[in-house]
C-alpha atoms as a PDB file:
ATOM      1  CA  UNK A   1      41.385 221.584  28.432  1.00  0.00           C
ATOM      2  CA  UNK A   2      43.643 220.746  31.642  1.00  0.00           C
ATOM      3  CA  UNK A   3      47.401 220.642  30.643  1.00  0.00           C
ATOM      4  CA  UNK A   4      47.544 217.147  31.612  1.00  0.00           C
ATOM      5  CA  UNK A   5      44.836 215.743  29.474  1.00  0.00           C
ATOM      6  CA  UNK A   6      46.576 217.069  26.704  1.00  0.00           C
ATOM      7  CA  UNK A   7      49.418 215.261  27.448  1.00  0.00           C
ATOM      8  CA  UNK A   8      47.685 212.088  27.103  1.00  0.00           C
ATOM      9  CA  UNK A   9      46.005 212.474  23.863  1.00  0.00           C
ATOM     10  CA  UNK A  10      49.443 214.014  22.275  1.00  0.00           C
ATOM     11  CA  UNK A  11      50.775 210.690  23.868  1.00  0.00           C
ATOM     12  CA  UNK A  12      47.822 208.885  22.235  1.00  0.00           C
ATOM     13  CA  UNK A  13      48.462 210.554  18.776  1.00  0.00           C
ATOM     14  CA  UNK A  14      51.750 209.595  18.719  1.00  0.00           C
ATOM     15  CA  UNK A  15      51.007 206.168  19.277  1.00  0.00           C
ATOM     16  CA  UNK A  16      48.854 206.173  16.630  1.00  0.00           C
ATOM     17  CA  UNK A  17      51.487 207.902  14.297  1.00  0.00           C
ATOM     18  CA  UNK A  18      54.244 205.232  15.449  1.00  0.00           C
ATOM     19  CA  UNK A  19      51.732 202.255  14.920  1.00  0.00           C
ATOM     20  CA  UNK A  20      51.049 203.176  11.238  1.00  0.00           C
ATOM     21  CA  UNK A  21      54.629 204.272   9.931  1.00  0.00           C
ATOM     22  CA  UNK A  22      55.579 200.843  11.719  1.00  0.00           C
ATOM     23  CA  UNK A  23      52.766 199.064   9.843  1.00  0.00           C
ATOM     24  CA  UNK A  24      54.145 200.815   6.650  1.00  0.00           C
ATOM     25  CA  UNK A  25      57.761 200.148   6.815  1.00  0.00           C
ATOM     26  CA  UNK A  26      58.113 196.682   8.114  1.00  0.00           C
ATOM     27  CA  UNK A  27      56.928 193.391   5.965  1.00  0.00           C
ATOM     28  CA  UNK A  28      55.643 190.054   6.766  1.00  0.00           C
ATOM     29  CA  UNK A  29      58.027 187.850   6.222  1.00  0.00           C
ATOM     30  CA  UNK A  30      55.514 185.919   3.533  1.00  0.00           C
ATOM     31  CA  UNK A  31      57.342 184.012   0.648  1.00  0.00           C
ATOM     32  CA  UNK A  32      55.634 183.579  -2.534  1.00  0.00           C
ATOM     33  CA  UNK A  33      54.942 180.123  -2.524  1.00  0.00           C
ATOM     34  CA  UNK A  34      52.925 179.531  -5.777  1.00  0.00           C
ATOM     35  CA  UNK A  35      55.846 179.451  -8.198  1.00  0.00           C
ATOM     36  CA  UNK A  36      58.269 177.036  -5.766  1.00  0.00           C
ATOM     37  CA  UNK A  37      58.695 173.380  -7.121  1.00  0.00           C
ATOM     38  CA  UNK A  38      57.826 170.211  -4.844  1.00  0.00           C
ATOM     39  CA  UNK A  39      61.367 170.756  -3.389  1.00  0.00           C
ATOM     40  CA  UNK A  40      61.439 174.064  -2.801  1.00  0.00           C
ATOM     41  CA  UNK A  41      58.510 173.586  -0.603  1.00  0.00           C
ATOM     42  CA  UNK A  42      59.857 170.173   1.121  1.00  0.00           C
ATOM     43  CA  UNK A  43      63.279 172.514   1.702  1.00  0.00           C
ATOM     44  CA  UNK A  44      61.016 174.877   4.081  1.00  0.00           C
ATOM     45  CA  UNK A  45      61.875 177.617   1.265  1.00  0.00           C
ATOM     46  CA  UNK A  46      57.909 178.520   1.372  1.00  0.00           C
ATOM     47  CA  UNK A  47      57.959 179.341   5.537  1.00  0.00           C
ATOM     48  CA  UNK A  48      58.063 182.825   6.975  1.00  0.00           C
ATOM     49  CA  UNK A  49      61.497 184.430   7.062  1.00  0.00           C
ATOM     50  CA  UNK A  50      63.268 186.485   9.902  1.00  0.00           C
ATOM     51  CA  UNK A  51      61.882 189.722   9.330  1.00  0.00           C
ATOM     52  CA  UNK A  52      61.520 193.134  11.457  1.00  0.00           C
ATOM     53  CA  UNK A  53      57.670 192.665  12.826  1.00  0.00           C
ATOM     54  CA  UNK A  54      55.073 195.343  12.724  1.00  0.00           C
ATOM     55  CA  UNK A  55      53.712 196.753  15.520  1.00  0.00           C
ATOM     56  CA  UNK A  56      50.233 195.076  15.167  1.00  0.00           C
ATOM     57  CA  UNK A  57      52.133 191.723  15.005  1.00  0.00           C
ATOM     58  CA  UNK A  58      53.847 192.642  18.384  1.00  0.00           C
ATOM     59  CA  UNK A  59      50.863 193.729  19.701  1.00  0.00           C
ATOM     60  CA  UNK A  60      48.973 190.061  18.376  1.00  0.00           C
ATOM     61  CA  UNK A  61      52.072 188.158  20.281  1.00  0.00           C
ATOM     62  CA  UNK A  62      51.531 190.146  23.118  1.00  0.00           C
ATOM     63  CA  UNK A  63      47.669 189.312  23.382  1.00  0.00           C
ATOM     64  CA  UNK A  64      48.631 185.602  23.200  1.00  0.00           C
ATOM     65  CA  UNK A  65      51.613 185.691  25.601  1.00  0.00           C
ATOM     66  CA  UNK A  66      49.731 187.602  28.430  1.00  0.00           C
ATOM     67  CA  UNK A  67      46.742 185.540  28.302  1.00  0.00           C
ATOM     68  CA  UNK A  68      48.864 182.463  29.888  1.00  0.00           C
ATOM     69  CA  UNK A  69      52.385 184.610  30.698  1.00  0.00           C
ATOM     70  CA  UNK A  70      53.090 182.305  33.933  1.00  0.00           C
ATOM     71  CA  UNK A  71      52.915 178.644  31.948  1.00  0.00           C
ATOM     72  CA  UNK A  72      56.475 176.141  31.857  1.00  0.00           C
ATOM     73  CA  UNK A  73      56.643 173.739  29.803  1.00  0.00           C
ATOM     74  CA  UNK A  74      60.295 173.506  30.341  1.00  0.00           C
ATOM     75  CA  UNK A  75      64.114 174.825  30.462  1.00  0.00           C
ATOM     76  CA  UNK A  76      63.720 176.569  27.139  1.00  0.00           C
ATOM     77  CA  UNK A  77      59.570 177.130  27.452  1.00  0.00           C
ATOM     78  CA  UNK A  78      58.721 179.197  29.863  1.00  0.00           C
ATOM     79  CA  UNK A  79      55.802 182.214  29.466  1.00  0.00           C
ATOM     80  CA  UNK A  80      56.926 186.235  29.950  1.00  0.00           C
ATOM     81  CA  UNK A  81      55.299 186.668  33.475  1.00  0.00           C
ATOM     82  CA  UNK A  82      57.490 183.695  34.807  1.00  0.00           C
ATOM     83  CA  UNK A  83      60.940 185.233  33.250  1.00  0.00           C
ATOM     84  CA  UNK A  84      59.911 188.680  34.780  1.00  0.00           C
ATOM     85  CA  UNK A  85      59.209 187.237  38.147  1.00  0.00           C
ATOM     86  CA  UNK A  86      62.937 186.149  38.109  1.00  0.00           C
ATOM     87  CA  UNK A  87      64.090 189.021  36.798  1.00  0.00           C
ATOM     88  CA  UNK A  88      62.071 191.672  39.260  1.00  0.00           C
ATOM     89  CA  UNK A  89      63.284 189.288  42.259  1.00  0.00           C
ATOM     90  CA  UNK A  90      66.883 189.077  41.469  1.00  0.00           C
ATOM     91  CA  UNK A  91      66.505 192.903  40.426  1.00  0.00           C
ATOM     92  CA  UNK A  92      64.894 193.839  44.231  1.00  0.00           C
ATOM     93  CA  UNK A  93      67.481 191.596  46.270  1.00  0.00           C
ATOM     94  CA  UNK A  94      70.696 193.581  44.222  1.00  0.00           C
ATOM     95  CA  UNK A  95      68.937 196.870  44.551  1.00  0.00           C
ATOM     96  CA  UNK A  96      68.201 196.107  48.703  1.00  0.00           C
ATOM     97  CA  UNK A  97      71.343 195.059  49.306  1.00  0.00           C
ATOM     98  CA  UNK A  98      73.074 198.043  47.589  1.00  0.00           C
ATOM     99  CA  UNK A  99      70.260 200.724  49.706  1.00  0.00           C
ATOM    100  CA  UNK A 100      71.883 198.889  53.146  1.00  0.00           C
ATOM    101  CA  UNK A 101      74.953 199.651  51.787  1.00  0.00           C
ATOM    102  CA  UNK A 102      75.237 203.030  50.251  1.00  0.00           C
ATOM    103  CA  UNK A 103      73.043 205.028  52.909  1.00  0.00           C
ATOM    104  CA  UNK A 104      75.019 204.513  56.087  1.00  0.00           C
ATOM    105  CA  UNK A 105      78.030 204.813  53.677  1.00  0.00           C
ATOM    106  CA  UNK A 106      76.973 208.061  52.004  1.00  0.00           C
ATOM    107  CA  UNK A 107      75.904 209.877  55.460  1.00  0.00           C
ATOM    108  CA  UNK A 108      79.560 208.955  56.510  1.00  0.00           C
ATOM    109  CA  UNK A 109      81.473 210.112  53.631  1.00  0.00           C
ATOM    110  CA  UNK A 110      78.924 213.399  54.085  1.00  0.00           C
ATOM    111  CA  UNK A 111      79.039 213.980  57.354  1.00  0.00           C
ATOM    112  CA  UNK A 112      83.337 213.638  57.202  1.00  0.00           C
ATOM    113  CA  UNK A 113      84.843 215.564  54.693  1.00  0.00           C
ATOM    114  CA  UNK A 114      88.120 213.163  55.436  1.00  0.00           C
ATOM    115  CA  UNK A 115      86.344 210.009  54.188  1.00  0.00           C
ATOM    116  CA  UNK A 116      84.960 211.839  51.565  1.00  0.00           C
ATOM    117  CA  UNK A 117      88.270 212.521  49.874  1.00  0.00           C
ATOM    118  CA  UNK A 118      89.990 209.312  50.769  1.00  0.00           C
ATOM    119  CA  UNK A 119      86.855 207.422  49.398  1.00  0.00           C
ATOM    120  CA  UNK A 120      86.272 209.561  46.616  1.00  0.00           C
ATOM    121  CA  UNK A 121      89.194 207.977  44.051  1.00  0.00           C
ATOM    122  CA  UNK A 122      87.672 204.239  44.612  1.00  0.00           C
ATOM    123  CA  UNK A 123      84.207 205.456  43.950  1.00  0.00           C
ATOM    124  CA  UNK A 124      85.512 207.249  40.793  1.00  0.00           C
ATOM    125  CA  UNK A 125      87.173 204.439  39.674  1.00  0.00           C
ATOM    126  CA  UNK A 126      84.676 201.655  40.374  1.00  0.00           C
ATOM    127  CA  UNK A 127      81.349 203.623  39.208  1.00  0.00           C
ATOM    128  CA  UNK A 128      81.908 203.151  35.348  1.00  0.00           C
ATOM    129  CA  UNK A 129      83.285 199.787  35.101  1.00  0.00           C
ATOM    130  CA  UNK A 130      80.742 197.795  33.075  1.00  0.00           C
ATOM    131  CA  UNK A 131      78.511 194.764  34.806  1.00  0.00           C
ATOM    132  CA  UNK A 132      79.749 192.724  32.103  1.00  0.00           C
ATOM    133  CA  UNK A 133      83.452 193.125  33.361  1.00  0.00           C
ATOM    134  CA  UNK A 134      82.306 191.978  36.921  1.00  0.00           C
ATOM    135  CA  UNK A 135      80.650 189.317  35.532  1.00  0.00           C
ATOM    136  CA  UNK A 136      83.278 186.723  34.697  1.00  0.00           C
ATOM    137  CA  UNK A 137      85.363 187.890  37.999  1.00  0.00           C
ATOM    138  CA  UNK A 138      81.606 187.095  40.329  1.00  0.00           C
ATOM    139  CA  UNK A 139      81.406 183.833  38.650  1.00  0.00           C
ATOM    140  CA  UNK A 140      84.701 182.659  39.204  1.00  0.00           C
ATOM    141  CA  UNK A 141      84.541 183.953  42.527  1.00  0.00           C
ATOM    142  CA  UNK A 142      80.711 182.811  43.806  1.00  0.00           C
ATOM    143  CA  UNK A 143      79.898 179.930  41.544  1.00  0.00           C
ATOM    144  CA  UNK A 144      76.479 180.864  41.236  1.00  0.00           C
ATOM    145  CA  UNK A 145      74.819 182.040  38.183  1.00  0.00           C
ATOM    146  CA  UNK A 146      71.611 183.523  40.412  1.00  0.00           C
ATOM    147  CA  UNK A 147      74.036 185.205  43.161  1.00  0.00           C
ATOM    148  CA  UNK A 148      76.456 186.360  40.576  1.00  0.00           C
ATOM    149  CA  UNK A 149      73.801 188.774  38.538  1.00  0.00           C
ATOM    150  CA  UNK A 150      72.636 190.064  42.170  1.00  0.00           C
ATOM    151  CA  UNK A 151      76.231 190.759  42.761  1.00  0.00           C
ATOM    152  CA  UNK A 152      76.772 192.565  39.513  1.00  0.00           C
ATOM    153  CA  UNK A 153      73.337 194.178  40.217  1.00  0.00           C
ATOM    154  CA  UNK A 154      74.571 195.329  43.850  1.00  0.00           C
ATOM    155  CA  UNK A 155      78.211 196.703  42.532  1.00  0.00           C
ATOM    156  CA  UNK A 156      76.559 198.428  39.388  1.00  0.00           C
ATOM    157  CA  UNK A 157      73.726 200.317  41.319  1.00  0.00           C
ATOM    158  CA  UNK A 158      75.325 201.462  44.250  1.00  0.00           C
ATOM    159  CA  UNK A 159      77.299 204.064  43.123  1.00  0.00           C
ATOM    160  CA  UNK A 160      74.458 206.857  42.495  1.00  0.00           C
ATOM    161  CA  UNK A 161      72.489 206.036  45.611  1.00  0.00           C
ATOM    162  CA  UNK A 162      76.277 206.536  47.781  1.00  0.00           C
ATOM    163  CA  UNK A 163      76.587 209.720  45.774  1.00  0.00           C
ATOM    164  CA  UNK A 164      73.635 211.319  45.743  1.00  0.00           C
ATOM    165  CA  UNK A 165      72.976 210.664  49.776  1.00  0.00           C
ATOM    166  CA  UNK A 166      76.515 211.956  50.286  1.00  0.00           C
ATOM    167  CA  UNK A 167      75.441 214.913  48.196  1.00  0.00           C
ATOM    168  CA  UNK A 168      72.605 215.155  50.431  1.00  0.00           C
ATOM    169  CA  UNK A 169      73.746 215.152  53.213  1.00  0.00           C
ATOM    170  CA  UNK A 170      76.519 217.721  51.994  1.00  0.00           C
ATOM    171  CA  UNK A 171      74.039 220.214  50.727  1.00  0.00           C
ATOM    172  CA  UNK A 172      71.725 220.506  54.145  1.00  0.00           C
ATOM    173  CA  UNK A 173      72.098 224.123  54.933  1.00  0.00           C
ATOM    174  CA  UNK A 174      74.384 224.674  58.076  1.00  0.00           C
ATOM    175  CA  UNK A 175      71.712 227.307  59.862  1.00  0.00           C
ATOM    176  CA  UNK A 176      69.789 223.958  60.286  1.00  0.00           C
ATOM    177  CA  UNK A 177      72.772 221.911  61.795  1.00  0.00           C
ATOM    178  CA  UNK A 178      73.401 224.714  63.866  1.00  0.00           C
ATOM    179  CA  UNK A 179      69.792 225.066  65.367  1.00  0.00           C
ATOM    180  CA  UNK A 180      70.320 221.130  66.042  1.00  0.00           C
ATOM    181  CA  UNK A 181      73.291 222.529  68.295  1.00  0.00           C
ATOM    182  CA  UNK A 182      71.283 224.925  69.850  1.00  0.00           C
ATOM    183  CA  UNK A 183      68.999 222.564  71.205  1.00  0.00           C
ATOM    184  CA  UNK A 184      71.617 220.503  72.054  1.00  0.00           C
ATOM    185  CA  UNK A 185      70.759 217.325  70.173  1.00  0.00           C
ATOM    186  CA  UNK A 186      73.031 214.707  69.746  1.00  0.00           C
ATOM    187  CA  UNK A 187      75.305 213.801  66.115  1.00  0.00           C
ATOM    188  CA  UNK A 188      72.817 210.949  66.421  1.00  0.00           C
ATOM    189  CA  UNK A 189      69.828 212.636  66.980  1.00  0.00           C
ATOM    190  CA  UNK A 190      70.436 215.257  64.179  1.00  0.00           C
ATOM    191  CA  UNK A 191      71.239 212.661  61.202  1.00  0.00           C
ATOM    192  CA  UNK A 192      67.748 211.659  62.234  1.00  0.00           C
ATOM    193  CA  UNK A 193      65.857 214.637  63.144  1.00  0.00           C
ATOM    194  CA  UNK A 194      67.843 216.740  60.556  1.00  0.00           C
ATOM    195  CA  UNK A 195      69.902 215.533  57.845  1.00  0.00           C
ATOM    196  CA  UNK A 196      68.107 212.796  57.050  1.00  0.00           C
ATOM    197  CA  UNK A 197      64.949 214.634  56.105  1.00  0.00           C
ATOM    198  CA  UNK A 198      66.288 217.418  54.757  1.00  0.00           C
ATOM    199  CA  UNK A 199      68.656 214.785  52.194  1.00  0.00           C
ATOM    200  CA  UNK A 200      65.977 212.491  51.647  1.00  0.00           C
ATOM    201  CA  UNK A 201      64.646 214.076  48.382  1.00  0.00           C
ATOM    202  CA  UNK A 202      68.203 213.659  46.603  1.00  0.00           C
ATOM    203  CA  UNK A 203      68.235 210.832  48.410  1.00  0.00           C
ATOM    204  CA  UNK A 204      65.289 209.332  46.367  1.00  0.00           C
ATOM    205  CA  UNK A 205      67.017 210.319  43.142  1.00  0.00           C
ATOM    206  CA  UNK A 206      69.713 207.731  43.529  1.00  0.00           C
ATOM    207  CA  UNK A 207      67.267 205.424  44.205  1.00  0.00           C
ATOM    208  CA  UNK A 208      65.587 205.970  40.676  1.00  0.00           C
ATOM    209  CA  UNK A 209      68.727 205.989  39.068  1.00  0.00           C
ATOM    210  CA  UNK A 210      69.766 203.216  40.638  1.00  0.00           C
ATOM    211  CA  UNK A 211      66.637 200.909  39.798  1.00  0.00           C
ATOM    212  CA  UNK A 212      67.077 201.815  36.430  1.00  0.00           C
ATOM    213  CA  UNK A 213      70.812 201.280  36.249  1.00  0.00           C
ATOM    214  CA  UNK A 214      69.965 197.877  37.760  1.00  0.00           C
ATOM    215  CA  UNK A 215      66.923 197.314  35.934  1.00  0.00           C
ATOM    216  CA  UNK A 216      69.636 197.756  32.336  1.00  0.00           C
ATOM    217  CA  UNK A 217      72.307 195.480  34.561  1.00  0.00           C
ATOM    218  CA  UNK A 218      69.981 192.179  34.911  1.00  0.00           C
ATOM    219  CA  UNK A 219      68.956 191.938  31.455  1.00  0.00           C
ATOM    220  CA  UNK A 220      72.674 192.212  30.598  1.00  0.00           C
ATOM    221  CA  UNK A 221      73.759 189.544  33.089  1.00  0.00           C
ATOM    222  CA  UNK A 222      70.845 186.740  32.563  1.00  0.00           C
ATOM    223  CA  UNK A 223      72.244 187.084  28.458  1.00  0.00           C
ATOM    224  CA  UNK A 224      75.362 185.946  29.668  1.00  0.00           C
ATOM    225  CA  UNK A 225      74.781 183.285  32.386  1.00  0.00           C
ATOM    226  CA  UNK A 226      71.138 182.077  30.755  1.00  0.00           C
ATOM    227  CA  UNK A 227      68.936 180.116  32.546  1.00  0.00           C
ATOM    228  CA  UNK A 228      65.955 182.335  33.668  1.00  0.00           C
ATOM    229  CA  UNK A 229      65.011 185.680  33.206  1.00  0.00           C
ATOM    230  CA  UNK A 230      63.999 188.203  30.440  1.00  0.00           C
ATOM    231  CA  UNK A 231      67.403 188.914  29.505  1.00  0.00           C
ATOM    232  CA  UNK A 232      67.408 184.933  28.721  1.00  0.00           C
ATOM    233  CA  UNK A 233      64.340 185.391  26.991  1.00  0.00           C
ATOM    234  CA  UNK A 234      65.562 187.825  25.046  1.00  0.00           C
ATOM    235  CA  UNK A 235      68.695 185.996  24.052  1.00  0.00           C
ATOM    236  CA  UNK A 236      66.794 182.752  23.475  1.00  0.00           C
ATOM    237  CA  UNK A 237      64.346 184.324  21.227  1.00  0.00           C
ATOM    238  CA  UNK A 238      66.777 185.510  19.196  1.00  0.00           C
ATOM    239  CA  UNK A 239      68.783 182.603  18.301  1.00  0.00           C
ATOM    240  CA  UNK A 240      65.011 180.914  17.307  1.00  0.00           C
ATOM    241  CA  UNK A 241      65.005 184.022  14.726  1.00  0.00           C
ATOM    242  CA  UNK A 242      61.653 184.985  16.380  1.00  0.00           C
ATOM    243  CA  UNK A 243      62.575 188.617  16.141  1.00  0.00           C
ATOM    244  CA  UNK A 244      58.441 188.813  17.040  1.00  0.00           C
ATOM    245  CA  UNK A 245      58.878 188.131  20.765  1.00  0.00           C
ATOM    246  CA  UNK A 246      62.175 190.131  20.727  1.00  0.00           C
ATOM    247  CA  UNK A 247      60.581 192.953  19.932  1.00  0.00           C
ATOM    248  CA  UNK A 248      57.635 192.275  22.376  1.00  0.00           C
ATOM    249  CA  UNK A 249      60.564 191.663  25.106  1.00  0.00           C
ATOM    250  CA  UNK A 250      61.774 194.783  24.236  1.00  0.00           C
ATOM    251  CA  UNK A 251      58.254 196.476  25.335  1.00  0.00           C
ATOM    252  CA  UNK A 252      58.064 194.620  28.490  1.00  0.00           C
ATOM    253  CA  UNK A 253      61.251 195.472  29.707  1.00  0.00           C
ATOM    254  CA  UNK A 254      60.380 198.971  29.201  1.00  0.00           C
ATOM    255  CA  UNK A 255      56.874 199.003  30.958  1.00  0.00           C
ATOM    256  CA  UNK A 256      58.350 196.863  33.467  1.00  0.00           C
ATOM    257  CA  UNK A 257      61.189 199.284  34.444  1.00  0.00           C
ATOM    258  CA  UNK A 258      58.825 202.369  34.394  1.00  0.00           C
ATOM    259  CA  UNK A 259      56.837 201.070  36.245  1.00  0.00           C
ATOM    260  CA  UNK A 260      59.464 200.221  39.227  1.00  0.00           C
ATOM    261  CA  UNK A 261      60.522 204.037  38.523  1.00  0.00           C
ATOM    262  CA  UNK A 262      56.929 205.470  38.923  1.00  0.00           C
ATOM    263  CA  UNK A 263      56.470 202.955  42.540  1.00  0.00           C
ATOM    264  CA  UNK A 264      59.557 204.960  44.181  1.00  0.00           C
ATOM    265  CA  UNK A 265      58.919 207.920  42.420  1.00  0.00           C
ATOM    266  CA  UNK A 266      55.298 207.432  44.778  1.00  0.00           C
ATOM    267  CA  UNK A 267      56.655 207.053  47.860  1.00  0.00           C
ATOM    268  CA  UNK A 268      59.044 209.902  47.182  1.00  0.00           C
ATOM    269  CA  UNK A 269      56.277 212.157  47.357  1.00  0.00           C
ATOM    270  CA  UNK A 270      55.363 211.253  51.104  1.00  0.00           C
ATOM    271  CA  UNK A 271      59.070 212.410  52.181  1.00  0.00           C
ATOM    272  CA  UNK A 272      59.158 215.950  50.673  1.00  0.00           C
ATOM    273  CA  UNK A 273      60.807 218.329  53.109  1.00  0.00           C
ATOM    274  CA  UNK A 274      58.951 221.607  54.047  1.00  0.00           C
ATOM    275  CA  UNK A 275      61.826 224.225  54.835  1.00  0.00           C
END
């Protein structure tokens, strides 16, 4: 049996592990209702309470919500596909705008040890500030809820693509730069024909990083400004006390931000560098 297909069905066994402990450990939410007086019952005493779902209840919700995920009925009523679709667009336009940013930026600060020290205190003290501290200063500042989270996206996810294509361009071996010489190619023509290549598998590394830093950034920023989004749906769902489609939420944003990890993890594998 190939190593991968046992992968798959120790993935599949876990599942099935997870499912039933989940099953076991979480309740219904069910009230007895036989004993309650007239009262009782008119009070609402007899509905469901908030409760920690099971995983077959998740998985029930989830049936139901992706047979009609792109419906609105409203501000406050709108189906998972449609809050995704914000999300994943405001997500891509913060994530593009940072890649414009931090590549020309990173060859420089790699290609000039000067820059890279002068630059290297701002970077170190900008990289861990939290999106939720840039928040209130982007609102303030744009006025827009929808161009303040792809700000805060942008700021948040630049950082490891600028480092790791400095540290690509860094690391590219010097008996390569030096054959560039030989041949008497141009600065321009080696970033291209040399360093470029050569950094573009660390390269690609920020980039994953990055789409999941900003993937953990939107969900974040559309709690705090509402509106649309799955962080909104999230938050929304939660003051309802439907810890159900929480939970569900939960799964989608992880599937969702795999999934834009395995698409550039793809195309990384069309830019590996032969030596």
């Amino acid at each position: 049996m190939k190593e991968k297909t046992k992968a798959i069905l120790l993935s599949l066994g876990l599942l099935v592990v997870f499912v039933v402990i989940g099953e076991l450990i979480t309740g219904t939410g069910e009230r007895g209702g036989d004993n309650l007086t007239e009262y009782q019952l008119l009070m609402g005493m007899g509905e469901k309470q908030a409760h920690v779902p099971g995983p077959i209840e998740v998985f029930k919700l989830g049936f139901k919500e992706m047979s009609h995920p792109f419906y609105d009925n409203g501000p406050n009523d709108k189906g998972i596909g449609t809050q995704l679709f914000y999300s994943i667009a405001r997500v891509l336009a913060g994530f593009s705008l940072a890649l414009l940013f931090a590549l020309p930026l990173g060859f420089l600060i790699g290609m000039s040890p000067l820059f890279y020290k002068a630059l290297q205190p701002y970077i170190q003290i900008l990289k861990p500030v939290s999106p939720l501290a840039w928040m209130p200063l982007a609102l303030f500042v744009i006025k827009d809820s929808i161009m303040s989270s792809i700000f805060v996206i942008f700021i948040c996810s630049i950082w490891p693509m600028l480092i790791n294509t400095a540290f690509g361009v860094m690391s590219v071996k010097k008996d390569w730069l030096n054959v560039g010489k030989t041949l008497e190619m141009g600065n321009f023509k080696t970033a291209f024909k040399v360093i470029l290549p050569a950094a573009l598998p660390t390269i690609f590394t920020g980039m994953r990083i990055s789409m999941g830093i900003s993937w953990l950034v939107i969900v974040a920023a559309e709690m705090l400004v509402g509106g649309t989004g799955i962080g909104y749906y999230v938050w929304n769902e939660w003051n309802n006390l439907d810890l159900t489609s929480v939970v569900f939420s939960i799964v989608m944003i992880g599937l969702v931000g795999m999934f834009l990890d395995t698409i550039i993890a793809y195309f990384s594998k069309f830019f590996v560098y032969q030596e």
